[in-house]
Structure formats: structure tokens, C-alpha cells
PDB file of N, CA and C in Angstrom:
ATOM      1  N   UNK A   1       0.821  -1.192   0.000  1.00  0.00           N
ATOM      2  CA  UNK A   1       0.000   0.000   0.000  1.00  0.00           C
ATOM      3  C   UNK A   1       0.868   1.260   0.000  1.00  0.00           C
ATOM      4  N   UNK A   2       1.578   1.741   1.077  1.00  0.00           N
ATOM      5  CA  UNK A   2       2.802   2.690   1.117  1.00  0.00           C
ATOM      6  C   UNK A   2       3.523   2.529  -0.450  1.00  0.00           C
ATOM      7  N   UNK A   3       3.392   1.536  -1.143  1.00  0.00           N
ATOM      8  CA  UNK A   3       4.714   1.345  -2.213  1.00  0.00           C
ATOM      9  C   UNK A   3       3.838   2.203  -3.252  1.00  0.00           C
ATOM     10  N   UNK A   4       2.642   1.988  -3.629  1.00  0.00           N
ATOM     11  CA  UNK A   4       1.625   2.199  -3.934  1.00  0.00           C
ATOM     12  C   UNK A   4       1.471   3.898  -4.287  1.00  0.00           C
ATOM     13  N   UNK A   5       1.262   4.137  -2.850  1.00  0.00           N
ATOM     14  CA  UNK A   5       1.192   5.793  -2.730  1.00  0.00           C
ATOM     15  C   UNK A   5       2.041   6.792  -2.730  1.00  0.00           C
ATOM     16  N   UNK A   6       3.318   5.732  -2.813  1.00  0.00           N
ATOM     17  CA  UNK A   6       4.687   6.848  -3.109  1.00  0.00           C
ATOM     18  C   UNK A   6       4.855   6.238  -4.776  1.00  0.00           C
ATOM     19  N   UNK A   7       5.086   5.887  -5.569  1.00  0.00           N
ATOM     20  CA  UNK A   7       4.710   5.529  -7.282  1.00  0.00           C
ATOM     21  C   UNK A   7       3.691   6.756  -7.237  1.00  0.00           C
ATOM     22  N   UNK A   8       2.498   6.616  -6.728  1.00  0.00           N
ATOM     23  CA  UNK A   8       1.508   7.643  -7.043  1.00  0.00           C
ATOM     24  C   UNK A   8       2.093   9.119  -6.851  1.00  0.00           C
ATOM     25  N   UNK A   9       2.891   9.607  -6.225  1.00  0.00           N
ATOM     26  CA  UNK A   9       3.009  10.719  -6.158  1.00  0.00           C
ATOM     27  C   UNK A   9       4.316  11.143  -6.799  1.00  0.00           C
ATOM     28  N   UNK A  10       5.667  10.046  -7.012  1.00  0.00           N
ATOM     29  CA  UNK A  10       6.442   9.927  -7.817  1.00  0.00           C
ATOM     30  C   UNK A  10       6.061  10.992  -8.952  1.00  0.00           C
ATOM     31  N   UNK A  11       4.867  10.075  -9.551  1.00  0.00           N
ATOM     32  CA  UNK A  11       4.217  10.415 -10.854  1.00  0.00           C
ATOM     33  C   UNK A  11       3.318  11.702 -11.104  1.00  0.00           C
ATOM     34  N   UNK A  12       3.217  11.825  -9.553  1.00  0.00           N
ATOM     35  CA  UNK A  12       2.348  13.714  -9.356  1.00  0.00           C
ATOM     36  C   UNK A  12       3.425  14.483 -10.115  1.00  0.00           C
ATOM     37  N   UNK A  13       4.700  14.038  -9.172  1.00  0.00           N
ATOM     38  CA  UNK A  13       5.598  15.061  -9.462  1.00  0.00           C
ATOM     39  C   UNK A  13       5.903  15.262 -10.310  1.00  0.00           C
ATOM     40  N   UNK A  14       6.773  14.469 -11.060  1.00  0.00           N
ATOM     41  CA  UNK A  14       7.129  14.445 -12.137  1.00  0.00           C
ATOM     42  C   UNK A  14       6.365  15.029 -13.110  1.00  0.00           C
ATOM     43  N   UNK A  15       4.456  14.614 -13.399  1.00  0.00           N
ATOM     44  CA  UNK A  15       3.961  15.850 -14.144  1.00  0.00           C
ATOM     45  C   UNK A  15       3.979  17.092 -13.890  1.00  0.00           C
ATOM     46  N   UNK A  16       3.864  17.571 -12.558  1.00  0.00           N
ATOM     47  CA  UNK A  16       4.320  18.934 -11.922  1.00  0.00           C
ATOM     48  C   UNK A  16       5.342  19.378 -12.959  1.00  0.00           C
ATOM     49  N   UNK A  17       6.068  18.820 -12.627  1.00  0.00           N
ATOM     50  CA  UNK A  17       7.865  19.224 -13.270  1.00  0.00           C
ATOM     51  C   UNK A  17       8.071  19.380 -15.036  1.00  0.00           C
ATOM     52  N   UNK A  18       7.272  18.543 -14.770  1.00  0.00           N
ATOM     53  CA  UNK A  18       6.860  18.912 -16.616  1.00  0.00           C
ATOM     54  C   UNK A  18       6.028  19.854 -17.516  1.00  0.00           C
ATOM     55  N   UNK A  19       4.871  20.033 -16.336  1.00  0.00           N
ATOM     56  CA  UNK A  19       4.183  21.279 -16.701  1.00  0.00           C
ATOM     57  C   UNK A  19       5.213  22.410 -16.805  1.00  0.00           C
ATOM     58  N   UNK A  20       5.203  22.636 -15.664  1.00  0.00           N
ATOM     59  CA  UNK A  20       6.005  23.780 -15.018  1.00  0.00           C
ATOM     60  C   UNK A  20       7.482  23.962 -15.862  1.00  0.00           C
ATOM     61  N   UNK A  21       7.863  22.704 -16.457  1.00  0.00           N
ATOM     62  CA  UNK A  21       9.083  22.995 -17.553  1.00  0.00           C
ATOM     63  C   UNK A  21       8.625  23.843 -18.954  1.00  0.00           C
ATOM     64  N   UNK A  22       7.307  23.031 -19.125  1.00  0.00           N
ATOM     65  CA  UNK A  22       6.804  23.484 -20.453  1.00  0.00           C
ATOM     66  C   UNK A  22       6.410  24.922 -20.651  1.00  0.00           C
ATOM     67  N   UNK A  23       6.019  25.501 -19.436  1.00  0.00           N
ATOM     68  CA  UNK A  23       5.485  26.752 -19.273  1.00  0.00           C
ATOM     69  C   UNK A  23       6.345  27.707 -19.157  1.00  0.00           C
ATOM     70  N   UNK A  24       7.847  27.255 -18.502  1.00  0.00           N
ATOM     71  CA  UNK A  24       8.656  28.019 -18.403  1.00  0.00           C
ATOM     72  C   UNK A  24       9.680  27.867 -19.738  1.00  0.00           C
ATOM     73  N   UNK A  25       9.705  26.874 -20.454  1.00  0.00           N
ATOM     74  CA  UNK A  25      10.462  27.200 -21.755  1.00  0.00           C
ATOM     75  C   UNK A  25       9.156  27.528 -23.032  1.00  0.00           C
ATOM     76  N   UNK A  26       7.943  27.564 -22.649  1.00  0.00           N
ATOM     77  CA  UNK A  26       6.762  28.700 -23.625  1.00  0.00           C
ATOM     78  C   UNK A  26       7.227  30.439 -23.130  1.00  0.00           C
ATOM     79  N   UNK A  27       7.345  30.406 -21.960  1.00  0.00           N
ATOM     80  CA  UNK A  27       7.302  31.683 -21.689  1.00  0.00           C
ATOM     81  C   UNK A  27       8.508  32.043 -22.206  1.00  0.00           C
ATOM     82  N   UNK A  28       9.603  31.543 -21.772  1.00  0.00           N
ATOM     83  CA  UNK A  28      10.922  32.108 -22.300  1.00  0.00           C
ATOM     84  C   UNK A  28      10.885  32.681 -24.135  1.00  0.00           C
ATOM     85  N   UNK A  29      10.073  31.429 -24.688  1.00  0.00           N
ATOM     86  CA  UNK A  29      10.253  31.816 -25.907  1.00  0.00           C
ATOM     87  C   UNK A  29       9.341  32.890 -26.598  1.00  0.00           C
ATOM     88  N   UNK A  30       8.535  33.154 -25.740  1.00  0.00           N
ATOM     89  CA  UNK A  30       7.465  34.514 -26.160  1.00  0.00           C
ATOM     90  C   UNK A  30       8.531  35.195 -26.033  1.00  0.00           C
ATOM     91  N   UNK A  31       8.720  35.997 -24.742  1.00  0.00           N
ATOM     92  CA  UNK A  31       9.647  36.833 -24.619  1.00  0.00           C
ATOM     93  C   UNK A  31      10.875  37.225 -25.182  1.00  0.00           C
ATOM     94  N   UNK A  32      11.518  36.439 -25.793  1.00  0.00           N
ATOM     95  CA  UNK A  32      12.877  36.454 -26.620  1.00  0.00           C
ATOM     96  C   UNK A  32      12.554  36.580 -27.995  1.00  0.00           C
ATOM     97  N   UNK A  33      13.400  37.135 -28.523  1.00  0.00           N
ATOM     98  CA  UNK A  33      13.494  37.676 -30.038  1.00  0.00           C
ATOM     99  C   UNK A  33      14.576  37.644 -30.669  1.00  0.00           C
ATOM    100  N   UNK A  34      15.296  37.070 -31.810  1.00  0.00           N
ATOM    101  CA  UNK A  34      16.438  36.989 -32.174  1.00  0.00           C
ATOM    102  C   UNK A  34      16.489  38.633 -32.765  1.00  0.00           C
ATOM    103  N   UNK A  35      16.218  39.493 -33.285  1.00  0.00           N
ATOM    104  CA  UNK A  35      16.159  40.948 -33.779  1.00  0.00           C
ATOM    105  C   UNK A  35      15.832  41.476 -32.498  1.00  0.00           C
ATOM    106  N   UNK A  36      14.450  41.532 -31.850  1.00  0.00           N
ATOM    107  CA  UNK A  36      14.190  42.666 -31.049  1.00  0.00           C
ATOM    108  C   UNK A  36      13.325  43.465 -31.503  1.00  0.00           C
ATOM    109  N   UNK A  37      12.947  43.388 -33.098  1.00  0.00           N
ATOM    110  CA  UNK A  37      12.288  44.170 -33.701  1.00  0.00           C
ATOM    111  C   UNK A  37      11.247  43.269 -34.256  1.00  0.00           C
ATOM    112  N   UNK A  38      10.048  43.877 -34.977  1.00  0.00           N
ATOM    113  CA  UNK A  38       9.197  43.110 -35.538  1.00  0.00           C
ATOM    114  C   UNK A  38       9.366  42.994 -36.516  1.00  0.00           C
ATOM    115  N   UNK A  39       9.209  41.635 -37.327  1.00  0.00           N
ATOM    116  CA  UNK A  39       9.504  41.335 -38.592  1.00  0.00           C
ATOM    117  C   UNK A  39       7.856  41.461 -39.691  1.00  0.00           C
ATOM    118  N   UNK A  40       7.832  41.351 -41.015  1.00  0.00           N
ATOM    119  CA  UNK A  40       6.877  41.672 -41.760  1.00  0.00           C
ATOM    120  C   UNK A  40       5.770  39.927 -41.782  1.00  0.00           C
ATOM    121  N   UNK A  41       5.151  39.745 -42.098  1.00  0.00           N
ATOM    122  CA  UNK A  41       4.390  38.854 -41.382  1.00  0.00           C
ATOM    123  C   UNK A  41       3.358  39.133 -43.076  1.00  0.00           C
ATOM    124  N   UNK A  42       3.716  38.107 -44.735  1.00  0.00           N
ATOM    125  CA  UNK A  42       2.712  37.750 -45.300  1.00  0.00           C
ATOM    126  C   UNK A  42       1.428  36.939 -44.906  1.00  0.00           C
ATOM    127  N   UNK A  43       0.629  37.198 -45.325  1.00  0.00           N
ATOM    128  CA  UNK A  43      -0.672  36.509 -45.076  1.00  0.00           C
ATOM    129  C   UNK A  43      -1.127  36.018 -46.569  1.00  0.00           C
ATOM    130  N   UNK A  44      -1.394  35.303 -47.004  1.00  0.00           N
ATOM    131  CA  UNK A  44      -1.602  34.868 -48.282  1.00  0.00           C
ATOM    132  C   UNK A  44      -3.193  34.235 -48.618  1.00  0.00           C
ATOM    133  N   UNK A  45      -3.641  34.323 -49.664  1.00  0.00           N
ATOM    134  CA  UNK A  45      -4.966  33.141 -49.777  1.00  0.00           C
ATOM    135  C   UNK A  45      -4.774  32.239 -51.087  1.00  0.00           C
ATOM    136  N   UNK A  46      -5.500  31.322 -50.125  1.00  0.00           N
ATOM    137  CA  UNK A  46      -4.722  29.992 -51.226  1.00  0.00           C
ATOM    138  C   UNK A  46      -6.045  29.696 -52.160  1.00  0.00           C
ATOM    139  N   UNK A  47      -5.660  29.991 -53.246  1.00  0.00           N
ATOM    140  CA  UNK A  47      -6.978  29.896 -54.564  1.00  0.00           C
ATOM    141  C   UNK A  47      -7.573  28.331 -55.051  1.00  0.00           C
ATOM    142  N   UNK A  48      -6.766  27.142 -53.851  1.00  0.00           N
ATOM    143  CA  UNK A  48      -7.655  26.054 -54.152  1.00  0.00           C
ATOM    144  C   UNK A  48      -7.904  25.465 -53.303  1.00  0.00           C
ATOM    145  N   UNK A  49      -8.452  26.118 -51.932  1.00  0.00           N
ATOM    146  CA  UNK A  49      -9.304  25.473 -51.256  1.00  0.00           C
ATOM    147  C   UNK A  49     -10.079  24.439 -51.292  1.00  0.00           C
ATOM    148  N   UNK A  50     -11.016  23.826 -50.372  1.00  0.00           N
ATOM    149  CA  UNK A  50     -12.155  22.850 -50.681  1.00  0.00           C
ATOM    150  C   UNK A  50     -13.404  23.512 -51.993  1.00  0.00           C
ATOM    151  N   UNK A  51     -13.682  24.727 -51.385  1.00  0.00           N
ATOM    152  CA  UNK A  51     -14.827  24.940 -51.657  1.00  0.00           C
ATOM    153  C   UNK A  51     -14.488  25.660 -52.943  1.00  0.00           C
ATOM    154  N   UNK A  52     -13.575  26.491 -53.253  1.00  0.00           N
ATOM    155  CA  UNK A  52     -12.892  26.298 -54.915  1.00  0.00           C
ATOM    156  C   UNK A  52     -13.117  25.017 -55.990  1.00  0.00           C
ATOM    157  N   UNK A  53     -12.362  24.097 -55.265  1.00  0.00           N
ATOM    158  CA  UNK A  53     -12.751  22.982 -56.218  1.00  0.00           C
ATOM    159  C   UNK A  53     -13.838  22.380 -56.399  1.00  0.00           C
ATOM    160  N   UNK A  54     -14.526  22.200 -55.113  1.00  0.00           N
ATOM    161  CA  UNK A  54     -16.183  21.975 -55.446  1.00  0.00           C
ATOM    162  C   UNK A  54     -16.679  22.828 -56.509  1.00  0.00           C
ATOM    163  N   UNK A  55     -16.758  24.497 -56.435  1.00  0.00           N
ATOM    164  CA  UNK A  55     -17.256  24.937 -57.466  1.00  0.00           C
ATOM    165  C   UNK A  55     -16.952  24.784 -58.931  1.00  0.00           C
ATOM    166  N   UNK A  56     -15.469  24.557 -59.175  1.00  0.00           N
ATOM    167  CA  UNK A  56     -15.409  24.657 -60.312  1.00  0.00           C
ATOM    168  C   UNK A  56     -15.103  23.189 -60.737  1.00  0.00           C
ATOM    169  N   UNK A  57     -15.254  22.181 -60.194  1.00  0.00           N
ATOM    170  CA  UNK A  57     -16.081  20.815 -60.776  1.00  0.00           C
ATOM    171  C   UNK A  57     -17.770  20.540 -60.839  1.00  0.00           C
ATOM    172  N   UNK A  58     -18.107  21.625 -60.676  1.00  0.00           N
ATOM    173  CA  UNK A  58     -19.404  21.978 -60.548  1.00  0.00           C
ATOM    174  C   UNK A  58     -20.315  20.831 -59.374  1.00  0.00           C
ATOM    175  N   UNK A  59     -19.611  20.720 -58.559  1.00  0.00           N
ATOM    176  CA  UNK A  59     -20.063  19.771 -57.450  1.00  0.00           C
ATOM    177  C   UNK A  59     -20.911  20.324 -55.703  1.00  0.00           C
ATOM    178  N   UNK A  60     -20.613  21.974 -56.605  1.00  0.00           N
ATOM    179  CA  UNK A  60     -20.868  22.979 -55.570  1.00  0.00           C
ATOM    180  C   UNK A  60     -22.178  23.458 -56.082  1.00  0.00           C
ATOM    181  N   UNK A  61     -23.523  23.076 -55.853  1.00  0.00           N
ATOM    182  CA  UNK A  61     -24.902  23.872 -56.462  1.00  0.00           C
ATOM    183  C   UNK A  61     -25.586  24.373 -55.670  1.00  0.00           C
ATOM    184  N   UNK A  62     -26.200  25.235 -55.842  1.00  0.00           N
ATOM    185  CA  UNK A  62     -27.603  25.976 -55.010  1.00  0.00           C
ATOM    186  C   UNK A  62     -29.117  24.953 -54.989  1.00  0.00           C
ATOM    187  N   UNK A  63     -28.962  25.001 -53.758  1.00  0.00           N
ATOM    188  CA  UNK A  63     -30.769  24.666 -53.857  1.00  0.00           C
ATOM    189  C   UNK A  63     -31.757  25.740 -54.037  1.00  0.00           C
TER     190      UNK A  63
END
């Protein structure tokens, strides 16, 4: 039973430690910037979507 409930908390910890890693190397990497400055950021649209090709196999109709 004791063997039991220390495995069980072994395993608390250890996710503890892992959260708490993950959060602290997310945060680090928000914060850091190789420039410092903001870079330009394209946004693009992609002309063959789903609903592109539905229409123009004509598989796309109005009721």
C-alpha cells in the first residue's frame, strides 16, 4: 500500500515538473526575439481550397 502511494506521487511530481518545464520554456520563448524588432508577417490566400474545387467541378450547387 505505502509502495503504492509513493509511485503515485512519484508520478504527481514528475507531471508537476513537466508542466512547469513546459510553461517556463513557452514563456521564455514569447519573450525572446532573435532581432528585437518586428519582422513583416505575409498573409496569403490559397486559390484552391475545398470549396474552390467543389465549385469549379461543378459539385458545388444551389438549392
Amino acid at each position: 500500500m505505502q509502495q503504492q502511494r509513493s509511485r503515485k506521487i512519484l508520478i504527481l511530481v514528475l507531471f508537476l515538473a513537466l508542466i512547469v518545464g513546459g510553461i517556463w520554456y513557452g514563456g521564455s520563448q514569447l519573450f525572446t526575439s532573435s532581432s528585437g524588432k518586428l519582422k513583416t508577417v505575409t498573409i496569403g490566400y490559397q486559390a484552391a481550397d475545398e470549396v474552390d474545387v467543389f465549385r469549379l467541378r461543378g459539385q458545388l450547387v444551389k438549392k
